[in-house]
PDB file of N, CA and C in Angstrom:
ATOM      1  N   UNK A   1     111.925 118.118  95.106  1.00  0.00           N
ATOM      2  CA  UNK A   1     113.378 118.061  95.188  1.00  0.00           C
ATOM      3  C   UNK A   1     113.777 116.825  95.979  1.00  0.00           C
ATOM      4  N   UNK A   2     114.821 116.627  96.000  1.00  0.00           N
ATOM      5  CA  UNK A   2     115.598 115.413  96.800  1.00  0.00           C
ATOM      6  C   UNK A   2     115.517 114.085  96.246  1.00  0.00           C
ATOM      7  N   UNK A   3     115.120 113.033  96.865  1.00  0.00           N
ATOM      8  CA  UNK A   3     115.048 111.879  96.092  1.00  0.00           C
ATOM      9  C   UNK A   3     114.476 111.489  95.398  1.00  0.00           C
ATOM     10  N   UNK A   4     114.823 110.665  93.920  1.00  0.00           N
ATOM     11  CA  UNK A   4     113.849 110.471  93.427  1.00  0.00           C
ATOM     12  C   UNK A   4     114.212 108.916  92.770  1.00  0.00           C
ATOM     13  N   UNK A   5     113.778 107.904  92.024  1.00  0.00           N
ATOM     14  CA  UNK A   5     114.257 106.643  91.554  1.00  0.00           C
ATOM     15  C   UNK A   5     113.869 106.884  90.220  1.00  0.00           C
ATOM     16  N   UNK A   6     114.808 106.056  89.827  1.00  0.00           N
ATOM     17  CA  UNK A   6     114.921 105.767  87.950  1.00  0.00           C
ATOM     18  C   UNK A   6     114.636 104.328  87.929  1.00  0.00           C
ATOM     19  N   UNK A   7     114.141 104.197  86.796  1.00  0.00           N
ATOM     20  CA  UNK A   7     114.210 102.673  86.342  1.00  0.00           C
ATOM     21  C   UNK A   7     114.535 102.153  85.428  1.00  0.00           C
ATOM     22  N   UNK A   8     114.733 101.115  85.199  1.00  0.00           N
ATOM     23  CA  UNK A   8     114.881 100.399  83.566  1.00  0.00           C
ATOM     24  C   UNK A   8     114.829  99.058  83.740  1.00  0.00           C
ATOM     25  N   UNK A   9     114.563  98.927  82.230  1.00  0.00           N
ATOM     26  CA  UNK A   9     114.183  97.060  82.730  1.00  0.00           C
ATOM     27  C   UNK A   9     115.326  96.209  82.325  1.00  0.00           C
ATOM     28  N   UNK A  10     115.451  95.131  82.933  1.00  0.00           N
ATOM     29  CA  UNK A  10     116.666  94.277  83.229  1.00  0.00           C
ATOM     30  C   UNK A  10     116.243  92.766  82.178  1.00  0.00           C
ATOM     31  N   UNK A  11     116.873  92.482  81.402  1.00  0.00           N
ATOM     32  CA  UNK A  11     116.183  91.053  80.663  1.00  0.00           C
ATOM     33  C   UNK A  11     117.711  90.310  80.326  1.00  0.00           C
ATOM     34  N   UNK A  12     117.287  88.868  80.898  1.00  0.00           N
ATOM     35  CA  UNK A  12     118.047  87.855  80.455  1.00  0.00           C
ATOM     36  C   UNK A  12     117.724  87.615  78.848  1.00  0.00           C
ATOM     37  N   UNK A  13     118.845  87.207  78.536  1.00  0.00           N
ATOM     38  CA  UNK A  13     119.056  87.235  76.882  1.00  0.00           C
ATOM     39  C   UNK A  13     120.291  85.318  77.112  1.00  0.00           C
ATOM     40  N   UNK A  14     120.216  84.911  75.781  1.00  0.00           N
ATOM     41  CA  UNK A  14     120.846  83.796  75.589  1.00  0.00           C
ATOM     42  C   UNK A  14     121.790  83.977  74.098  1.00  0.00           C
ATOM     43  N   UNK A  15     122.586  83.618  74.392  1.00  0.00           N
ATOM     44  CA  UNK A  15     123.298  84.049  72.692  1.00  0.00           C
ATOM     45  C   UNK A  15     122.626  82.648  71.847  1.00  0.00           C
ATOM     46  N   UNK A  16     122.062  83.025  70.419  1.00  0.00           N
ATOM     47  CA  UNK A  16     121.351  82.179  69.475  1.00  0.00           C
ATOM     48  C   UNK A  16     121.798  82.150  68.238  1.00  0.00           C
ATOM     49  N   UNK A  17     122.415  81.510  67.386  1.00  0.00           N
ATOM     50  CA  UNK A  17     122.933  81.850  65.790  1.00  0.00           C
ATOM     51  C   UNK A  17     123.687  82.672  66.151  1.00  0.00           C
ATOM     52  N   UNK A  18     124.568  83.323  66.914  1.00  0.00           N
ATOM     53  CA  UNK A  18     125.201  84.854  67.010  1.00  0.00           C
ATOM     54  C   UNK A  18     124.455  85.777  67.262  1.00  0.00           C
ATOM     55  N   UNK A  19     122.874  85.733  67.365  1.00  0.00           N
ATOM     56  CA  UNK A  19     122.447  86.837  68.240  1.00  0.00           C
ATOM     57  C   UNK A  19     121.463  87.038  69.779  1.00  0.00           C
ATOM     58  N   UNK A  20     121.625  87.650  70.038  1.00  0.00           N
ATOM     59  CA  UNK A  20     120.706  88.141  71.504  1.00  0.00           C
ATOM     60  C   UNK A  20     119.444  87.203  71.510  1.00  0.00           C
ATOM     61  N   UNK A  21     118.940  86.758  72.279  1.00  0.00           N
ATOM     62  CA  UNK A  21     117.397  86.550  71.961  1.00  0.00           C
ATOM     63  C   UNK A  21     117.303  85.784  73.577  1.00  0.00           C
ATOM     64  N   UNK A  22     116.030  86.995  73.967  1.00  0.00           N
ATOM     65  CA  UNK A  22     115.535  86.839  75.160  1.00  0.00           C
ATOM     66  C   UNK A  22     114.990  85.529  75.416  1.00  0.00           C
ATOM     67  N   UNK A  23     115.311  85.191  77.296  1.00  0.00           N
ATOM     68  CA  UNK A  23     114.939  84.286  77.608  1.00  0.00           C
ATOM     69  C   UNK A  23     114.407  84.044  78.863  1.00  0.00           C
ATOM     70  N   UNK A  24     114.050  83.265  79.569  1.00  0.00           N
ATOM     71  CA  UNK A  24     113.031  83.246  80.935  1.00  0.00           C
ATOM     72  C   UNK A  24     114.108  83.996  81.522  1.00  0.00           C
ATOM     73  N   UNK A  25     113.899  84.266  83.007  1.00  0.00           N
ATOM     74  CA  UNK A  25     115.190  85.461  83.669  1.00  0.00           C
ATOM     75  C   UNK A  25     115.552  83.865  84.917  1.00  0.00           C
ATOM     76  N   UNK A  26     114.942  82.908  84.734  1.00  0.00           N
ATOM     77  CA  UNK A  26     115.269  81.466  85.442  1.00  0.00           C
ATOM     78  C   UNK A  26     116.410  81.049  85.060  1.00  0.00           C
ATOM     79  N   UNK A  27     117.036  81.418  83.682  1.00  0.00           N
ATOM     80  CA  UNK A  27     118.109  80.560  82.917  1.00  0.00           C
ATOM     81  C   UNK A  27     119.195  81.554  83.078  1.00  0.00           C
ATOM     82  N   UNK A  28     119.181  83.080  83.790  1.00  0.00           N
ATOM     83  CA  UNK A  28     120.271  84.091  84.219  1.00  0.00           C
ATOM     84  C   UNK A  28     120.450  83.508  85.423  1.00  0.00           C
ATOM     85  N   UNK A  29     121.612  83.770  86.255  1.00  0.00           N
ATOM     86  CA  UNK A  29     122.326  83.908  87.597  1.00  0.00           C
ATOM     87  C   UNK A  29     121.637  85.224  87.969  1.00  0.00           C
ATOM     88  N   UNK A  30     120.936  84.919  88.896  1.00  0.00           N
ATOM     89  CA  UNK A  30     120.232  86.037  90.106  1.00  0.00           C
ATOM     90  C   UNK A  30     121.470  87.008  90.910  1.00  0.00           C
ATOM     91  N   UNK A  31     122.654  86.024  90.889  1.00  0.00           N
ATOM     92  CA  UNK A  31     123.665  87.089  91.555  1.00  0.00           C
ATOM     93  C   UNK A  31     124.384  88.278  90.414  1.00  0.00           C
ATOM     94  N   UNK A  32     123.699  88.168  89.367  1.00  0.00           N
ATOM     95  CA  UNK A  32     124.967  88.298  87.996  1.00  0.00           C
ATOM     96  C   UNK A  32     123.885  89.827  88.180  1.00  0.00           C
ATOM     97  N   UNK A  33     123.005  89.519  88.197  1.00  0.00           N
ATOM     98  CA  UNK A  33     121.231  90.465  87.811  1.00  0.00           C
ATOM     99  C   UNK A  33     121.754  92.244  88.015  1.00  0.00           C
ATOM    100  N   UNK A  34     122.317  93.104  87.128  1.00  0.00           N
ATOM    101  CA  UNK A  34     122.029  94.128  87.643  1.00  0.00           C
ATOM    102  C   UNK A  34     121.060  94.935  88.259  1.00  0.00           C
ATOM    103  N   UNK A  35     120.649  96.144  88.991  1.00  0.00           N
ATOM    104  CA  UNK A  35     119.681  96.791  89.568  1.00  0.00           C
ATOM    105  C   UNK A  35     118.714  97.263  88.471  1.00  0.00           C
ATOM    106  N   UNK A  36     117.213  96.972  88.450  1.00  0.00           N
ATOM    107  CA  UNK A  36     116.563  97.305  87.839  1.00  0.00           C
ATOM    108  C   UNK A  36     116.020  99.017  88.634  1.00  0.00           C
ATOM    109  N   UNK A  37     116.514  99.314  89.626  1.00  0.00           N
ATOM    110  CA  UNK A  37     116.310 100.718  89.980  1.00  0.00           C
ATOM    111  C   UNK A  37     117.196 101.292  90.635  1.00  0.00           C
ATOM    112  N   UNK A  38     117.490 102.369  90.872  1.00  0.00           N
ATOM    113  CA  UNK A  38     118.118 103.347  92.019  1.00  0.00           C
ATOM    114  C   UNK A  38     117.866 104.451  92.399  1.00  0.00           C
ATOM    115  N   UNK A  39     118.234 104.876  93.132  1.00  0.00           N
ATOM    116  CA  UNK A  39     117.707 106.320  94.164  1.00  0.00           C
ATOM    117  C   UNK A  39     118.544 107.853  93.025  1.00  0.00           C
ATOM    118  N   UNK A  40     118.201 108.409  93.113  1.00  0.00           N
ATOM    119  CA  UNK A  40     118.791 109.606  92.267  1.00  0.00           C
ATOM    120  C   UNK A  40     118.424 110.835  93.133  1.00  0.00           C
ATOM    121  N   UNK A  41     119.445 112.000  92.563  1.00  0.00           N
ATOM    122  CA  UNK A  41     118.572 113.045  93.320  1.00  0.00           C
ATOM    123  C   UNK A  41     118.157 113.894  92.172  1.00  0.00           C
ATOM    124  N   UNK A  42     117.505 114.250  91.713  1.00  0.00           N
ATOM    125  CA  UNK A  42     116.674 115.141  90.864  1.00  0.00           C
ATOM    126  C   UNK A  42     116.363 116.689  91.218  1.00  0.00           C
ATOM    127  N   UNK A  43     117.123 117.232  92.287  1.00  0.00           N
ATOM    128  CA  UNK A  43     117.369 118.480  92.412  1.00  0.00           C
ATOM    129  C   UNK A  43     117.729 118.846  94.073  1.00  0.00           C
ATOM    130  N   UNK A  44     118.645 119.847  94.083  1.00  0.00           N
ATOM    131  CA  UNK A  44     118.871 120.482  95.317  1.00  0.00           C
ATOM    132  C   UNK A  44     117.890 120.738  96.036  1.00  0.00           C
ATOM    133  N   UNK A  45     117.705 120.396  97.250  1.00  0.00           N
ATOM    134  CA  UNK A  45     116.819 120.791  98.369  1.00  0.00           C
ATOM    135  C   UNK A  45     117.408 122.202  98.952  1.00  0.00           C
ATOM    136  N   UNK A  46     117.439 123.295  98.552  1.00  0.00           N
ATOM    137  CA  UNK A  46     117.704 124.689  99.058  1.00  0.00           C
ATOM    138  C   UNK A  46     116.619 125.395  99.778  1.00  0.00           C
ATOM    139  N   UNK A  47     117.124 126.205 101.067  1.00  0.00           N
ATOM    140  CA  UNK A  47     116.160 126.547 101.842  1.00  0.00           C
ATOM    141  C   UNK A  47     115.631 127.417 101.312  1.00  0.00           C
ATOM    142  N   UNK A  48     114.496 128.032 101.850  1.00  0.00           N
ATOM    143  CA  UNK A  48     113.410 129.149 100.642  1.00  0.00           C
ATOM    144  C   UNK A  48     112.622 129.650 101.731  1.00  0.00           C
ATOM    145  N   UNK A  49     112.705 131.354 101.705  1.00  0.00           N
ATOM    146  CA  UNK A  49     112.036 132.220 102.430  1.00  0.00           C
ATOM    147  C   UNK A  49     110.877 132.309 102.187  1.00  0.00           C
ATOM    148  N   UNK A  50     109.918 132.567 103.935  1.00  0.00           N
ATOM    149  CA  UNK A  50     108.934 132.569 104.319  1.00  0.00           C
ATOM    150  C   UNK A  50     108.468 133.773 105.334  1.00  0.00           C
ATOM    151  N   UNK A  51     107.533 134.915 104.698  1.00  0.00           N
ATOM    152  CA  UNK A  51     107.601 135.760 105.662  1.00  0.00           C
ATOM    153  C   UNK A  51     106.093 135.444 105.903  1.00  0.00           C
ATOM    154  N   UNK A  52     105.940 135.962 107.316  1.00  0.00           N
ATOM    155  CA  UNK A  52     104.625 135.940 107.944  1.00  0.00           C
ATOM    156  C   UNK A  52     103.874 137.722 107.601  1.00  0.00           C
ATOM    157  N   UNK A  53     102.955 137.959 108.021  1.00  0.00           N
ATOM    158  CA  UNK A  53     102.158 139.337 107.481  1.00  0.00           C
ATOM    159  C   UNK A  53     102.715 140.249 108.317  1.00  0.00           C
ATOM    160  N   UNK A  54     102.786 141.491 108.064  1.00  0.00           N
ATOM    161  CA  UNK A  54     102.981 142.402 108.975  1.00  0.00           C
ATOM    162  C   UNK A  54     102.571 142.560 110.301  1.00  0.00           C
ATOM    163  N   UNK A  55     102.818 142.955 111.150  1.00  0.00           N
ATOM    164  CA  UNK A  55     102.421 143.565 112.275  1.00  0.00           C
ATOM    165  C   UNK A  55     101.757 144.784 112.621  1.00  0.00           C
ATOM    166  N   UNK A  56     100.705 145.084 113.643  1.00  0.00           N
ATOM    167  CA  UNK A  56      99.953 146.203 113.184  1.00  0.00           C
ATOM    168  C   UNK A  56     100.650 147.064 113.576  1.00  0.00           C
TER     169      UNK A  56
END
């Protein structure tokens, strides 16, 4: 439970003839660059009972 990260991959592209076509990530703006990851939470951390053994 609690944190967990996602990913995906991030690629500079150049427009060519009218279409997409990838290119070094040197020829993108580094400030432009969206996050290739982030933190997520992937489930509630809820507390959960614990009993110890009886007593004699």
């Amino acid at each position: 439970c609690g944190d967990g990260v996602r990913v995906r991959n991030v690629l500079c592209y150049a427009i060519a003839g009218g279409n997409f076509e990838p290119v070094e990530g040197s020829l993108c703006n580094p400030m432009l660059e969206p996050p290739s990851e982030e933190i997520c939470d992937l489930e509630d951390c809820g507390g959960v009972y614990e009993a110890t053994p009886w007593s004699a």
